[in-house]
C-alpha atoms as a PDB file:
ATOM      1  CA  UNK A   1      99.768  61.173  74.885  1.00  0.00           C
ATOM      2  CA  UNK A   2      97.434  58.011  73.513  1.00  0.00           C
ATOM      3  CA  UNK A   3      94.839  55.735  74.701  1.00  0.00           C
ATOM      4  CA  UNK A   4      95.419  52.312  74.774  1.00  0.00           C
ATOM      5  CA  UNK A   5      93.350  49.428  73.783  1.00  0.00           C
ATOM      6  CA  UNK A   6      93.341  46.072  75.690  1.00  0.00           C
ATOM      7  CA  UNK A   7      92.619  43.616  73.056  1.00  0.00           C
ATOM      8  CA  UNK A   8      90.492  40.434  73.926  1.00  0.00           C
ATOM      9  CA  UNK A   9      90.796  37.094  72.795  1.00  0.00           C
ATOM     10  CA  UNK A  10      94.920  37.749  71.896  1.00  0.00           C
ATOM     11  CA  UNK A  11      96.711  35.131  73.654  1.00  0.00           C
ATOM     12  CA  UNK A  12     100.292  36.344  73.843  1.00  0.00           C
ATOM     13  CA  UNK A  13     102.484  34.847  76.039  1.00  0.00           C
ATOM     14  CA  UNK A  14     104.918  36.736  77.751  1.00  0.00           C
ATOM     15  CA  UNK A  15     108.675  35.642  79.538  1.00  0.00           C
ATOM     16  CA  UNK A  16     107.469  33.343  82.162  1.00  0.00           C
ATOM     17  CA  UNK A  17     104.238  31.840  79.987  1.00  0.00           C
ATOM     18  CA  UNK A  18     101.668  34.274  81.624  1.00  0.00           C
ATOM     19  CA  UNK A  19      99.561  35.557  79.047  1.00  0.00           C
ATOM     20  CA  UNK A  20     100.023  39.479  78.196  1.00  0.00           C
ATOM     21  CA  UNK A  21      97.170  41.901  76.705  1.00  0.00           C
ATOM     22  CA  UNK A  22      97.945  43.175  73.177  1.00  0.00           C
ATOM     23  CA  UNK A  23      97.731  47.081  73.761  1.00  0.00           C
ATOM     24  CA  UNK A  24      96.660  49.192  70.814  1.00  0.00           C
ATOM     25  CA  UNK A  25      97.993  52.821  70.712  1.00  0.00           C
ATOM     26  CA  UNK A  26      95.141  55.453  70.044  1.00  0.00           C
ATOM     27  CA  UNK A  27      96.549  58.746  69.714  1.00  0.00           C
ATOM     28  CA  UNK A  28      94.005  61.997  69.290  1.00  0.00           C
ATOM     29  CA  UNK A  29      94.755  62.090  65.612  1.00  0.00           C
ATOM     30  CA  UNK A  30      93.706  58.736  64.999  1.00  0.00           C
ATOM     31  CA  UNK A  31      90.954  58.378  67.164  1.00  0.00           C
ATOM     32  CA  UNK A  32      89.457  61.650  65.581  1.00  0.00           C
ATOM     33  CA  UNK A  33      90.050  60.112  61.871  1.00  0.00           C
ATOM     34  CA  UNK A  34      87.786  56.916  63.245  1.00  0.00           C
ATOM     35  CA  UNK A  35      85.351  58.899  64.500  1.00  0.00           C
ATOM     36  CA  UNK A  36      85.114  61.056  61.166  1.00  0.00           C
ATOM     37  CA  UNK A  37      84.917  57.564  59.440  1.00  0.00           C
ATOM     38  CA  UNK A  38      82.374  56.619  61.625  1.00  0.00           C
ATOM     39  CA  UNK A  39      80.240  59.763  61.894  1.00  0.00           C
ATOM     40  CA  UNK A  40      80.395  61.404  58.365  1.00  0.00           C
ATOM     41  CA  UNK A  41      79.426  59.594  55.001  1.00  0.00           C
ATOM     42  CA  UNK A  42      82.611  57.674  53.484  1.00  0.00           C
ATOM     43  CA  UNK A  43      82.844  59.517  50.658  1.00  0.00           C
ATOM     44  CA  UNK A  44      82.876  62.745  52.072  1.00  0.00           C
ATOM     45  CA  UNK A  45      85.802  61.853  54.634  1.00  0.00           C
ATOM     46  CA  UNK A  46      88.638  62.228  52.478  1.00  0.00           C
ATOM     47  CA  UNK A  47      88.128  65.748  51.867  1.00  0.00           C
ATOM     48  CA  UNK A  48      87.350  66.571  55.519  1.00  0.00           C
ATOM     49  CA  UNK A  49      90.538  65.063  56.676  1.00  0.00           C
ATOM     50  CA  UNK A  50      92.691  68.886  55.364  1.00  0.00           C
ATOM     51  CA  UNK A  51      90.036  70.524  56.732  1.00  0.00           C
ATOM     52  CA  UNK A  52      90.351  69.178  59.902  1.00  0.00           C
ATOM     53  CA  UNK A  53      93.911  70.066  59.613  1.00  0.00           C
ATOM     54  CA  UNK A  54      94.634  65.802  60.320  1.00  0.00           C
ATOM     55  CA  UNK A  55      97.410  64.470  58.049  1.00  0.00           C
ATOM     56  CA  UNK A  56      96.095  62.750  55.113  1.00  0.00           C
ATOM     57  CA  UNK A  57      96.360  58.814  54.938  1.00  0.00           C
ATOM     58  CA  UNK A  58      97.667  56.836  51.897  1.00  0.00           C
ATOM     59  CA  UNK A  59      95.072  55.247  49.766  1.00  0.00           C
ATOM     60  CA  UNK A  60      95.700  52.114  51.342  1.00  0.00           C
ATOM     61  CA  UNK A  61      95.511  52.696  54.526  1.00  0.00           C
ATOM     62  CA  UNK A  62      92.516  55.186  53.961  1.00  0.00           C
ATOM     63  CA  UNK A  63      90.661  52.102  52.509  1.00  0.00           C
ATOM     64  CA  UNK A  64      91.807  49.869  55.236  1.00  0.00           C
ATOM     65  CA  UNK A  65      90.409  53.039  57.708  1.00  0.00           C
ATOM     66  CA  UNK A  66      87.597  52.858  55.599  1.00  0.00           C
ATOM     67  CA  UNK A  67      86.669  48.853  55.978  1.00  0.00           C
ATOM     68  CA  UNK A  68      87.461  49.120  59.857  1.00  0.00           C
ATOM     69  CA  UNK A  69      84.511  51.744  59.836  1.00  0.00           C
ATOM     70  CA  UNK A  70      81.878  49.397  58.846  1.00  0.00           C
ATOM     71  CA  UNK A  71      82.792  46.547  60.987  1.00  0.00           C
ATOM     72  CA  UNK A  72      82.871  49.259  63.800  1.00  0.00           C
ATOM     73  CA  UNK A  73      79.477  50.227  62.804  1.00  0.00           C
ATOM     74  CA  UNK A  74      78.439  46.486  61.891  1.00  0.00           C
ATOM     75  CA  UNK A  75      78.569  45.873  65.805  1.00  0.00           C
ATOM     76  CA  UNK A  76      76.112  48.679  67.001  1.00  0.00           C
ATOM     77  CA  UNK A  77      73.259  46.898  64.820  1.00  0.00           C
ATOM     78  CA  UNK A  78      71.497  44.853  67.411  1.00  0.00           C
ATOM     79  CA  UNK A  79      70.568  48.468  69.153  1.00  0.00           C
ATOM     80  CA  UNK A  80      69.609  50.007  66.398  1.00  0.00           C
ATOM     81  CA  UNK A  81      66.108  49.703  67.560  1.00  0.00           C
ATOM     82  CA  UNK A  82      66.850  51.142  70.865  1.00  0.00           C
ATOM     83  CA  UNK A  83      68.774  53.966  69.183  1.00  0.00           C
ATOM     84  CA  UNK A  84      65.757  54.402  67.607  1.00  0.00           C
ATOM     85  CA  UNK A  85      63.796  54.774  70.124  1.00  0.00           C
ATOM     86  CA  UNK A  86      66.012  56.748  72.843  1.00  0.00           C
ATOM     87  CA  UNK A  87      67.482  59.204  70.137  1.00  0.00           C
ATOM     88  CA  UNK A  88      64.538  61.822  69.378  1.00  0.00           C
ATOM     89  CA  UNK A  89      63.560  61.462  73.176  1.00  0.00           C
ATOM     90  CA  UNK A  90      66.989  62.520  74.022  1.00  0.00           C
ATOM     91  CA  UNK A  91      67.041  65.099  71.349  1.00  0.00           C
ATOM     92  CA  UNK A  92      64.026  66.398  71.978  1.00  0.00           C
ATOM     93  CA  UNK A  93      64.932  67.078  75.320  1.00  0.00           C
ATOM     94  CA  UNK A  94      68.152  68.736  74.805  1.00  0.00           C
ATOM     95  CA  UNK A  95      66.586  70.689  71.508  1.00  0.00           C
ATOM     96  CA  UNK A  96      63.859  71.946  74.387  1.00  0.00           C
ATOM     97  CA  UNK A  97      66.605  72.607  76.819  1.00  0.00           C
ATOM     98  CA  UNK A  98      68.775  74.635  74.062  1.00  0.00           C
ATOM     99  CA  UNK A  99      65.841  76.805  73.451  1.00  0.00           C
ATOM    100  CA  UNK A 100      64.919  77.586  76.661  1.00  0.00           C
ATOM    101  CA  UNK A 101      68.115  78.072  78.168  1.00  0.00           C
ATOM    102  CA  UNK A 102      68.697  80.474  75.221  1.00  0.00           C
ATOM    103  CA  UNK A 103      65.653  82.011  75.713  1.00  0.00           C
ATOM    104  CA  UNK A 104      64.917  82.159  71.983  1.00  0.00           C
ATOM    105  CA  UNK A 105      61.236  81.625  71.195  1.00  0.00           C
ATOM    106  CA  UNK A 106      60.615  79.424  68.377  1.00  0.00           C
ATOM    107  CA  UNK A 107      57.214  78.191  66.586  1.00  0.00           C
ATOM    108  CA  UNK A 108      56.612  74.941  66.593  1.00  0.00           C
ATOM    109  CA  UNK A 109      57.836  74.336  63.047  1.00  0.00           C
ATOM    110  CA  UNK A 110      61.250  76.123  63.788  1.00  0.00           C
ATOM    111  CA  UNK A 111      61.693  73.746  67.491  1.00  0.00           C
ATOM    112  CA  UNK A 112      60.644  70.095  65.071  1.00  0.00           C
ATOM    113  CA  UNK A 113      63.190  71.315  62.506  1.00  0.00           C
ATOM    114  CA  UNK A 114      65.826  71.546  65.591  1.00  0.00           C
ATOM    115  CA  UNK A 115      64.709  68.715  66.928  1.00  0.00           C
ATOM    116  CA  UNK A 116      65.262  66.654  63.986  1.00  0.00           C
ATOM    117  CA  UNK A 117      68.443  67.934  62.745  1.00  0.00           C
ATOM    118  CA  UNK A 118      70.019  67.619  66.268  1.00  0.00           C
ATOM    119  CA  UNK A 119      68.383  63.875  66.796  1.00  0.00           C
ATOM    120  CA  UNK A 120      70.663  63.304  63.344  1.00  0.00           C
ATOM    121  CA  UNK A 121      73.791  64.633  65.097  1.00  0.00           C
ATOM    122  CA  UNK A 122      72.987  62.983  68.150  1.00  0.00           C
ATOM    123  CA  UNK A 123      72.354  59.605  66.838  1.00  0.00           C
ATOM    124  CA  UNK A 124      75.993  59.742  64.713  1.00  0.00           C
ATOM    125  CA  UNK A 125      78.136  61.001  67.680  1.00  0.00           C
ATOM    126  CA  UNK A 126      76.520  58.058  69.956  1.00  0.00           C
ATOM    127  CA  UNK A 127      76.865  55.359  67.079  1.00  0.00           C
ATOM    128  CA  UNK A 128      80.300  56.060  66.806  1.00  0.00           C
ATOM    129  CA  UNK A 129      80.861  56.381  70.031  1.00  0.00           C
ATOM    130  CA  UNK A 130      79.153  52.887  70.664  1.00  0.00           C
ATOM    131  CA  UNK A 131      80.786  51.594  68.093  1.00  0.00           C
ATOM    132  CA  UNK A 132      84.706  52.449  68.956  1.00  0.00           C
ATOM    133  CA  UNK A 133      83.880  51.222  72.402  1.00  0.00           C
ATOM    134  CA  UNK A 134      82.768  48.202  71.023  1.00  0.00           C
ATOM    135  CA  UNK A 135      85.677  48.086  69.176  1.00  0.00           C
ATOM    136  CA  UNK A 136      88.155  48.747  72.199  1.00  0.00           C
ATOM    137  CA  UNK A 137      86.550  45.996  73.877  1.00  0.00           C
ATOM    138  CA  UNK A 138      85.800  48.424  76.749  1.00  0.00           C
ATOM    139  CA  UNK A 139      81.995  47.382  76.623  1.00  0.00           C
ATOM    140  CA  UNK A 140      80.812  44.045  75.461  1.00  0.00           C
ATOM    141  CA  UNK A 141      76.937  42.566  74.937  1.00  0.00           C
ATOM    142  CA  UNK A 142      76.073  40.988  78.142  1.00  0.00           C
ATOM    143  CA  UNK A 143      76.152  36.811  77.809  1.00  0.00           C
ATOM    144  CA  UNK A 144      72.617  35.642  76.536  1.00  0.00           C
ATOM    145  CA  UNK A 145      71.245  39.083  75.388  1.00  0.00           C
ATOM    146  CA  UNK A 146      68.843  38.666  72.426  1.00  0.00           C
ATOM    147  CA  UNK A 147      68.205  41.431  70.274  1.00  0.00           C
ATOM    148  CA  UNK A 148      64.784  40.250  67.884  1.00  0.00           C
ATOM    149  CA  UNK A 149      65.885  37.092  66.146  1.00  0.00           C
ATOM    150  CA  UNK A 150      69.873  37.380  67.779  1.00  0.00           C
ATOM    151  CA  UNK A 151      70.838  35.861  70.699  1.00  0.00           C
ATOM    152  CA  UNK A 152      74.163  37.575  71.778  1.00  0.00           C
ATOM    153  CA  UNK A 153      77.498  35.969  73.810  1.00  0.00           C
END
């Protein structure tokens, strides 16, 4: 089974002149190899793809994979700040949460030390996340955003 992608901005024309959506097949395998792109530094992905147990890509198209991954990323910039912001509050919540619901006591030093490492794998999972959605066209910037100096739409 895959995921599909409705492209935007592709003006095929179908039979009768009505325009028809390029669709993009995602299937699990590839959409975990973009996330590992996204999510894990580039040159550490080739040698997580056989761990993985994903099929390895030819140097080509691992480059091409590569490239993709930074204009993915390239269009989660204007939030950065946000991210920012919003990551070590979520983290810090659900690093309190994991503790408690454990019931494992920690000193303060230990619970910072969670927090930060899981604020780290927070903030990669929801910038690649971002990022492929982006990238689906499945959210967009709202018209007239501005981000600091960029105006967006």
């Amino acid at each position: 089974m895959g995921f599909f992608n409705r492209n935007k901005g592709k003006d095929d024309e179908g039979e009768f002149g009505e325009e028809e959506p390029q669709v993009d097949i995602f299937t699990p395998q590839m959409l975990v190899k973009r996330l590992l792109w996204d999510i894990v530094p580039c040159p550490d992905v080739p040698g997580m793809i056989p761990l993985m147990k994903l099929t390895p890509d030819s140097p080509d198209v691992s480059e091409m994979e590569h490239r993709a991954s930074h204009e993915r990323l390239n269009e989660v910039r204007p939030v950065k700040e946000m991210l920012d912001l919003l990551v070590p509050l979520v983290s810090g919540i659900t690093a309190s949460a994991m503790l408690v619901n454990s019931g494992i006591s920690a000193d303060e030093e230990t619970a910072v030390a969670l927090q930060r490492h899981h604020s780290s794998v927070l903030r990669a999972g929801v910038v690649a996340i971002l990022a492929n959605l982006f990238d689906m066209g499945i959210i967009t910037y709202a018209e007239g955003v501005q981000f600091g100096e960029q105006l967006l739409g």
